[in-house]
C-alpha atoms as a PDB file:
ATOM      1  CA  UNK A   1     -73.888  66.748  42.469  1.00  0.00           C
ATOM      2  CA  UNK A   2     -73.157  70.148  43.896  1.00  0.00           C
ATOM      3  CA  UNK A   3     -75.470  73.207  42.723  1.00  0.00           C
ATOM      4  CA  UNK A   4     -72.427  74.545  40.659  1.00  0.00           C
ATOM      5  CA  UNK A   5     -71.331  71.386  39.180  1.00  0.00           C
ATOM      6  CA  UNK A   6     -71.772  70.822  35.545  1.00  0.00           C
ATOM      7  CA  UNK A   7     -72.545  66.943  33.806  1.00  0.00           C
ATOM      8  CA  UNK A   8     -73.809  66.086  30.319  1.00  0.00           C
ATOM      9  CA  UNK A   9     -77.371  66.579  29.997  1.00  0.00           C
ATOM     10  CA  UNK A  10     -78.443  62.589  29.927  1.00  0.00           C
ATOM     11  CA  UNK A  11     -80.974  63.677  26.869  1.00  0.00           C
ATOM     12  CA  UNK A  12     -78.891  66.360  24.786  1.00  0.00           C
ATOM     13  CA  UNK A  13     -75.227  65.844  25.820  1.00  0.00           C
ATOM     14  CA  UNK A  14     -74.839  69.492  26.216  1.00  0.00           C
ATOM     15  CA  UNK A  15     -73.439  70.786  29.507  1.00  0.00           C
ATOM     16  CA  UNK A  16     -75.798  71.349  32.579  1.00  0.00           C
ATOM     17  CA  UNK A  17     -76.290  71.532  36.335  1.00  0.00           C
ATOM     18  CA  UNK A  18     -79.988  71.299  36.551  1.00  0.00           C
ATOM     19  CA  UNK A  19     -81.027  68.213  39.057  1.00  0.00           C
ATOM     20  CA  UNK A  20     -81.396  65.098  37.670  1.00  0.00           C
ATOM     21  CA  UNK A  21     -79.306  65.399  34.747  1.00  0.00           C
ATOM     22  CA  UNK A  22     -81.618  67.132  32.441  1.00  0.00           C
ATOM     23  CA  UNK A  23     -81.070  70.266  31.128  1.00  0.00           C
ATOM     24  CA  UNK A  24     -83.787  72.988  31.004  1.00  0.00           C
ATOM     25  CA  UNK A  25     -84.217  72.694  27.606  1.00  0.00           C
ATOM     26  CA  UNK A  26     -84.672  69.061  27.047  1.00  0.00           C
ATOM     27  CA  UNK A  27     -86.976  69.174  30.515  1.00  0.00           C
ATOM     28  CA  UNK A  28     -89.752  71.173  28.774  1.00  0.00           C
ATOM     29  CA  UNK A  29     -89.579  69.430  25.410  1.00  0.00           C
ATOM     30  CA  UNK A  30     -90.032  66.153  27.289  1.00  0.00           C
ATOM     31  CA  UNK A  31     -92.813  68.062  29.491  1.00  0.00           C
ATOM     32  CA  UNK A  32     -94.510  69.127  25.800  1.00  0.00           C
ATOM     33  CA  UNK A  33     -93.868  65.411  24.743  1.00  0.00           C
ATOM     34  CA  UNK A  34     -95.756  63.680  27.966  1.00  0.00           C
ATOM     35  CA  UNK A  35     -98.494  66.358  27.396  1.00  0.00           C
ATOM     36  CA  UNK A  36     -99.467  64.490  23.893  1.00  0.00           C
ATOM     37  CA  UNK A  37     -98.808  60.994  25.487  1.00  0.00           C
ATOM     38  CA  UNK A  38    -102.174  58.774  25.838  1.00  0.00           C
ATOM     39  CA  UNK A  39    -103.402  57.745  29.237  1.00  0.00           C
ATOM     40  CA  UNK A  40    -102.384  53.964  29.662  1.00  0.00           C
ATOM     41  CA  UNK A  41    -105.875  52.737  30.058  1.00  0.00           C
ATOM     42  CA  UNK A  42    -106.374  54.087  26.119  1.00  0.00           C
ATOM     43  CA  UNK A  43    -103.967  51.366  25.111  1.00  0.00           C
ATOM     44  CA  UNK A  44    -104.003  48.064  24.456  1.00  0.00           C
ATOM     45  CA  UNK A  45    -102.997  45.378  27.243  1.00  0.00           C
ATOM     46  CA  UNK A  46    -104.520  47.652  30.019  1.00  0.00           C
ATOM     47  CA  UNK A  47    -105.795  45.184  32.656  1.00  0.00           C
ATOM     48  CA  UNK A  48    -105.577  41.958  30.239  1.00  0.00           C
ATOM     49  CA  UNK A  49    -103.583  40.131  32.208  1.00  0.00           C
ATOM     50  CA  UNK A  50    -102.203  39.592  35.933  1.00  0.00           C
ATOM     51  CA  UNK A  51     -98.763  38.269  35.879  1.00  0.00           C
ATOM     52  CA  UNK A  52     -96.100  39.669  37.360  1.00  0.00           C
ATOM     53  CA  UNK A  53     -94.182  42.681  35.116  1.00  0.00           C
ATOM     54  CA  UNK A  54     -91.043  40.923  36.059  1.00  0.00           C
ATOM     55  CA  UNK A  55     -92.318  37.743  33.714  1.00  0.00           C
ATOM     56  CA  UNK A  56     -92.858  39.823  30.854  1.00  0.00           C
ATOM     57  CA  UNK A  57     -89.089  41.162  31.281  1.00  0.00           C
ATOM     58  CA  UNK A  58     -87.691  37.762  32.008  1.00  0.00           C
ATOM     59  CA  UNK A  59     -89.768  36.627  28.580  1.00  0.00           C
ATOM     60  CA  UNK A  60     -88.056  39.554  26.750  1.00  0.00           C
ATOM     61  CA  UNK A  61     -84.410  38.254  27.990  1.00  0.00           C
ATOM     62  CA  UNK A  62     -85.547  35.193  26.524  1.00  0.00           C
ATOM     63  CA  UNK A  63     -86.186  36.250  23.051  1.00  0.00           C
ATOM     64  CA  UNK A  64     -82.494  38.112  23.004  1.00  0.00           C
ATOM     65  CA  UNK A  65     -81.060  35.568  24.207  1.00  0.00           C
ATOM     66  CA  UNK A  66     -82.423  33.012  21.538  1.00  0.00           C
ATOM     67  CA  UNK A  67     -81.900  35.631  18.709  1.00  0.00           C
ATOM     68  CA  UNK A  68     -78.142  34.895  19.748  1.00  0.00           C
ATOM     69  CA  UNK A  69     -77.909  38.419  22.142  1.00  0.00           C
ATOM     70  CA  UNK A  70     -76.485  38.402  25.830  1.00  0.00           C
ATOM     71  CA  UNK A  71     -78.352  40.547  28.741  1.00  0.00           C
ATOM     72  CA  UNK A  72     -76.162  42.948  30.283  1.00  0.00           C
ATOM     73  CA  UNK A  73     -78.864  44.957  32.318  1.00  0.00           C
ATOM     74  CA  UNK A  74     -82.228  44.673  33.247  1.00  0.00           C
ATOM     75  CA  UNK A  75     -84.733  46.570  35.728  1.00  0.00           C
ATOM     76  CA  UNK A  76     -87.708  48.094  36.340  1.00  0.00           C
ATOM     77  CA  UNK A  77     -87.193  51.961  37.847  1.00  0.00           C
ATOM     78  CA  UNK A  78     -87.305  55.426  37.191  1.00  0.00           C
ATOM     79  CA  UNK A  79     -85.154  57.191  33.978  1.00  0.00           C
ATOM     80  CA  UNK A  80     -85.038  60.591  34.033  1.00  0.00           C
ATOM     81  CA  UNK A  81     -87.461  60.879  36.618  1.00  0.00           C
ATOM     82  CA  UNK A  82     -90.428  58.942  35.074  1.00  0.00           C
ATOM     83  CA  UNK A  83     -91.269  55.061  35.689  1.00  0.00           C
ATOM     84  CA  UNK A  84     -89.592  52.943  32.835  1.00  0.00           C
ATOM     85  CA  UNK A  85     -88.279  49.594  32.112  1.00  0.00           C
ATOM     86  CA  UNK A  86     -85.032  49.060  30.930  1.00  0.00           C
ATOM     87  CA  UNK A  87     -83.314  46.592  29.395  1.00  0.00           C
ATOM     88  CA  UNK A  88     -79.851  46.147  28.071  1.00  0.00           C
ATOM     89  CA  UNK A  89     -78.264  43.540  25.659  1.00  0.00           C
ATOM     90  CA  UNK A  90     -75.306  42.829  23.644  1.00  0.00           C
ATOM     91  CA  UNK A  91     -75.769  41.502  19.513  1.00  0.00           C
ATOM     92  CA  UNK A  92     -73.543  41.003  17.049  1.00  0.00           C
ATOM     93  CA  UNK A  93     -70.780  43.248  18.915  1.00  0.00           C
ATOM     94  CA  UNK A  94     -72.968  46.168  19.597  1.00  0.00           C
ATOM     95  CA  UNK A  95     -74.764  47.425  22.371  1.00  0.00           C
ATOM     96  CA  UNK A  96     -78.468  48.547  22.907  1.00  0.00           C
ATOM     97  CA  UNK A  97     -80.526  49.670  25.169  1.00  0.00           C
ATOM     98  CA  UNK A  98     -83.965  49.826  25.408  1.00  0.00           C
ATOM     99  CA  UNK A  99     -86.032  52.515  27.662  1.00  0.00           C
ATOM    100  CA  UNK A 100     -89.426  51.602  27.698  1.00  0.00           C
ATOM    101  CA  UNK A 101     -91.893  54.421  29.337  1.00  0.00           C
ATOM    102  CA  UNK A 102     -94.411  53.618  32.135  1.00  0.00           C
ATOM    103  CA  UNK A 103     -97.740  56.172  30.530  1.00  0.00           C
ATOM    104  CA  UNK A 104     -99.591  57.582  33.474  1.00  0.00           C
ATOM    105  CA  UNK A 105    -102.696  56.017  34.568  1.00  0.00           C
ATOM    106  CA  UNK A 106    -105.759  58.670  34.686  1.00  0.00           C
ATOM    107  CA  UNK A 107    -107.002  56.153  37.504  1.00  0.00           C
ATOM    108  CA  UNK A 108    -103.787  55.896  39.032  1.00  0.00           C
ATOM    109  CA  UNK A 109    -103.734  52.341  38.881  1.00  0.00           C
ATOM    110  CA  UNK A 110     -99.428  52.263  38.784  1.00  0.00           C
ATOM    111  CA  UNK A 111     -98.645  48.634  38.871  1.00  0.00           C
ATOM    112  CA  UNK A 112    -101.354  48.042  36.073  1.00  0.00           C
ATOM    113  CA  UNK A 113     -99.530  50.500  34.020  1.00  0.00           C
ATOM    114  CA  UNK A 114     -95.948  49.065  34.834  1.00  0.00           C
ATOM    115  CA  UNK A 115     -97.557  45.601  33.514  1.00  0.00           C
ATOM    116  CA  UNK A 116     -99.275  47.115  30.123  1.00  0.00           C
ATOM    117  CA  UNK A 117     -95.721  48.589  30.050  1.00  0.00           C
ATOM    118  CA  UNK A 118     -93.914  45.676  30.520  1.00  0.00           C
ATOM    119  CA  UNK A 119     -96.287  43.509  28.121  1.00  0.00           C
ATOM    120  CA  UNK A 120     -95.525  46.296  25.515  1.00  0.00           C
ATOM    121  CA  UNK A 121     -92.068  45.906  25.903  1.00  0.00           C
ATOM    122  CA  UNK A 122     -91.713  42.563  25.381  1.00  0.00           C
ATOM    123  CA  UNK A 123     -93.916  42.464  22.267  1.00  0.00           C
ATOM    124  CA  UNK A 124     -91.791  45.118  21.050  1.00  0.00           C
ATOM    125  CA  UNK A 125     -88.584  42.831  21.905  1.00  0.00           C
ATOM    126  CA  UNK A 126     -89.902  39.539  20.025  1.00  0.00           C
ATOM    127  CA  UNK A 127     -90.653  41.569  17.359  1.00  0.00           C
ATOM    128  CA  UNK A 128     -87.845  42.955  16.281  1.00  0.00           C
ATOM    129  CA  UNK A 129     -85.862  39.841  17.374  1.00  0.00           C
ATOM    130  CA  UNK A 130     -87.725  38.202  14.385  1.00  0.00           C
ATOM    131  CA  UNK A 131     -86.688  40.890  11.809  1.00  0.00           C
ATOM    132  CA  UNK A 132     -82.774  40.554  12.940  1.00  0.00           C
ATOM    133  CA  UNK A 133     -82.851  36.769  12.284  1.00  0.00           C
ATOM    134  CA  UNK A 134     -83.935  38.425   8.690  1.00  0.00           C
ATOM    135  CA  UNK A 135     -82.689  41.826   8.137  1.00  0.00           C
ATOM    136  CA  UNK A 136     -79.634  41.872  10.595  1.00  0.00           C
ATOM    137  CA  UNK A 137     -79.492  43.806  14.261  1.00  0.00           C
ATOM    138  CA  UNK A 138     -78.689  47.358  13.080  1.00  0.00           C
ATOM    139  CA  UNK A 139     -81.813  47.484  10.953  1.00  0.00           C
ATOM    140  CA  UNK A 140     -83.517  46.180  13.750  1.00  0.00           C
ATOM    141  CA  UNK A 141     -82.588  47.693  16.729  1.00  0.00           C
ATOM    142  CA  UNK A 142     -80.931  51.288  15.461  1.00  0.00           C
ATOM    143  CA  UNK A 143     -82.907  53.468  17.561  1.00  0.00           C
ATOM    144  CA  UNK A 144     -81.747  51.211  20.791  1.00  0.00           C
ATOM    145  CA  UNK A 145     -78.015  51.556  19.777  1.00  0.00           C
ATOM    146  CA  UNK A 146     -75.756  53.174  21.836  1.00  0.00           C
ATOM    147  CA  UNK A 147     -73.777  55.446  21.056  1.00  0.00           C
ATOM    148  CA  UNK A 148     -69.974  56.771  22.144  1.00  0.00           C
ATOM    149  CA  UNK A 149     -71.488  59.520  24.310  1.00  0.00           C
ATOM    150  CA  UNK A 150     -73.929  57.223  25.996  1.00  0.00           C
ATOM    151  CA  UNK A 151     -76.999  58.541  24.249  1.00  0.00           C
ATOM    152  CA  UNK A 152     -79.038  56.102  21.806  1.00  0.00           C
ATOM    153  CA  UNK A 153     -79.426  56.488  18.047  1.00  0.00           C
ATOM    154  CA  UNK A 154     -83.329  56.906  18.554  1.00  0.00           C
ATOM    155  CA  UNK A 155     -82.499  59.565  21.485  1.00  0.00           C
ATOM    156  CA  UNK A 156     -80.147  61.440  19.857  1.00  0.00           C
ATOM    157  CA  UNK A 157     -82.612  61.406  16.774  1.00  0.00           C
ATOM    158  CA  UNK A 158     -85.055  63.113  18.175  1.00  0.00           C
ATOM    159  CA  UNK A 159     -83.548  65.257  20.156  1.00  0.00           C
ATOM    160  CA  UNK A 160     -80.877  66.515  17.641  1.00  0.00           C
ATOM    161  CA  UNK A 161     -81.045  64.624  14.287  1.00  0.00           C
ATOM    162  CA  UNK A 162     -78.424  66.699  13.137  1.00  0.00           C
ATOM    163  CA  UNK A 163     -75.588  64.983  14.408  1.00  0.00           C
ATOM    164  CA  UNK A 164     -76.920  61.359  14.019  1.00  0.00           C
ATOM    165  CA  UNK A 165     -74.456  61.498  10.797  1.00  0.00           C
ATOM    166  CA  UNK A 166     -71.766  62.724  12.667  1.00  0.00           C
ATOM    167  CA  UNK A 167     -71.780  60.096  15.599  1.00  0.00           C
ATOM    168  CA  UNK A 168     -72.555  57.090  13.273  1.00  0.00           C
ATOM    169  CA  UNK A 169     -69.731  58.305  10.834  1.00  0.00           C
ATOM    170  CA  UNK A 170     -66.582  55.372  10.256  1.00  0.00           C
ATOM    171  CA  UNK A 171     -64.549  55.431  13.158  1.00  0.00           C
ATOM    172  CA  UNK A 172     -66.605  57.563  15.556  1.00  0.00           C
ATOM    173  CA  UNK A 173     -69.269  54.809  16.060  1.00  0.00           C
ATOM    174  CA  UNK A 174     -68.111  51.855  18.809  1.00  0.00           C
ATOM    175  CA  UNK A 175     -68.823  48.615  17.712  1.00  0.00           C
ATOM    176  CA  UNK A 176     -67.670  45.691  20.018  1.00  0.00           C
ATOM    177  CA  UNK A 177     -65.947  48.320  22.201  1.00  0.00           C
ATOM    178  CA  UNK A 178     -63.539  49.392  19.230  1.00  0.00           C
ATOM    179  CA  UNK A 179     -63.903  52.275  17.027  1.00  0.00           C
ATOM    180  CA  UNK A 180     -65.351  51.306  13.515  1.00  0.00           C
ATOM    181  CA  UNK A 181     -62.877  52.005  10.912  1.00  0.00           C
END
């Protein structure tokens, strides 16, 4: 992207040309957010296991899959600049995404952190593929939903809860790939 170019900020939606997609704004609310993160070693599953953070994904995939979901994207990389793993699936005609953060190691022990991350992630994943089989996917994944403009329900909820109503609204909302009427 050129210097004068302008994109969707990839947090707020509003227009930017600040590198890496992130608008000025957003950028120091996310800086203000990582400042009250924990550490990872002040969490649980720091250094409790040793396999491979690729196993803890391919576990995940396994849980969506049973709960009746297809995969449609999976990796481990960088979002908006910061380590995360991500994971994308298909249930019940709508699609979700899920963004889980890599927390900064004070010892900078990195792969440690990507596997506490990873092993978070998947708990996080069984979990709520338990409460669909009782409550339904909506209810259980709404703040992994995507949205029309590319944004999640949980993203767009913190960042500007104000128009949560307005995107979810009939017929503004994609479900399947059509507009929900």
């Amino acid at each position: 992207m050129q210097y004068w170019e302008k994109k969707p900020c990839n947090v707020c939606g509003k227009e930017t040309s600040a590198a890496g997609g992130v608008c000025p704004r957003c950028k120091k609310k996310q800086a203000e957010e990582d400042a009250k993160k924990p550490f990872a070693e002040n969490l649980p599953y720091w250094k409790t296991g040793t396999s491979d953070p690729m196993t803890h994904m391919d576990n995940a995939m396994e849980e969506i899959t049973r709960a009746g979901g297809t995969v449609t994207a999976h990796m481990l990389g960088m979002v908006e600049g910061r380590a995360a793993i991500l994971l994308g699936f298909q249930i019940d005609g709508d699609a979700y995404r899920v963004e889980w953060p890599v927390l900064q190691s004070k010892t900078g022990d990195s792969r440690a952190a990507m596997r506490q991350a990873a092993t978070m992630m998947f708990y996080d994943v069984k979990a709520r593929c338990l409460s669909y089989r009782v409550l339904g996917a909506r209810r259980s994944f709404m703040s992994w939903l995507c949205l029309p403009d590319g944004r999640t329900a949980g993203q767009v909820a913190v960042a500007e809860p104000s128009l949560l109503g307005q995107l979810l609204a009939p017929g503004r909302l994609l479900v399947g790939g059509q507009a929900d009427e």
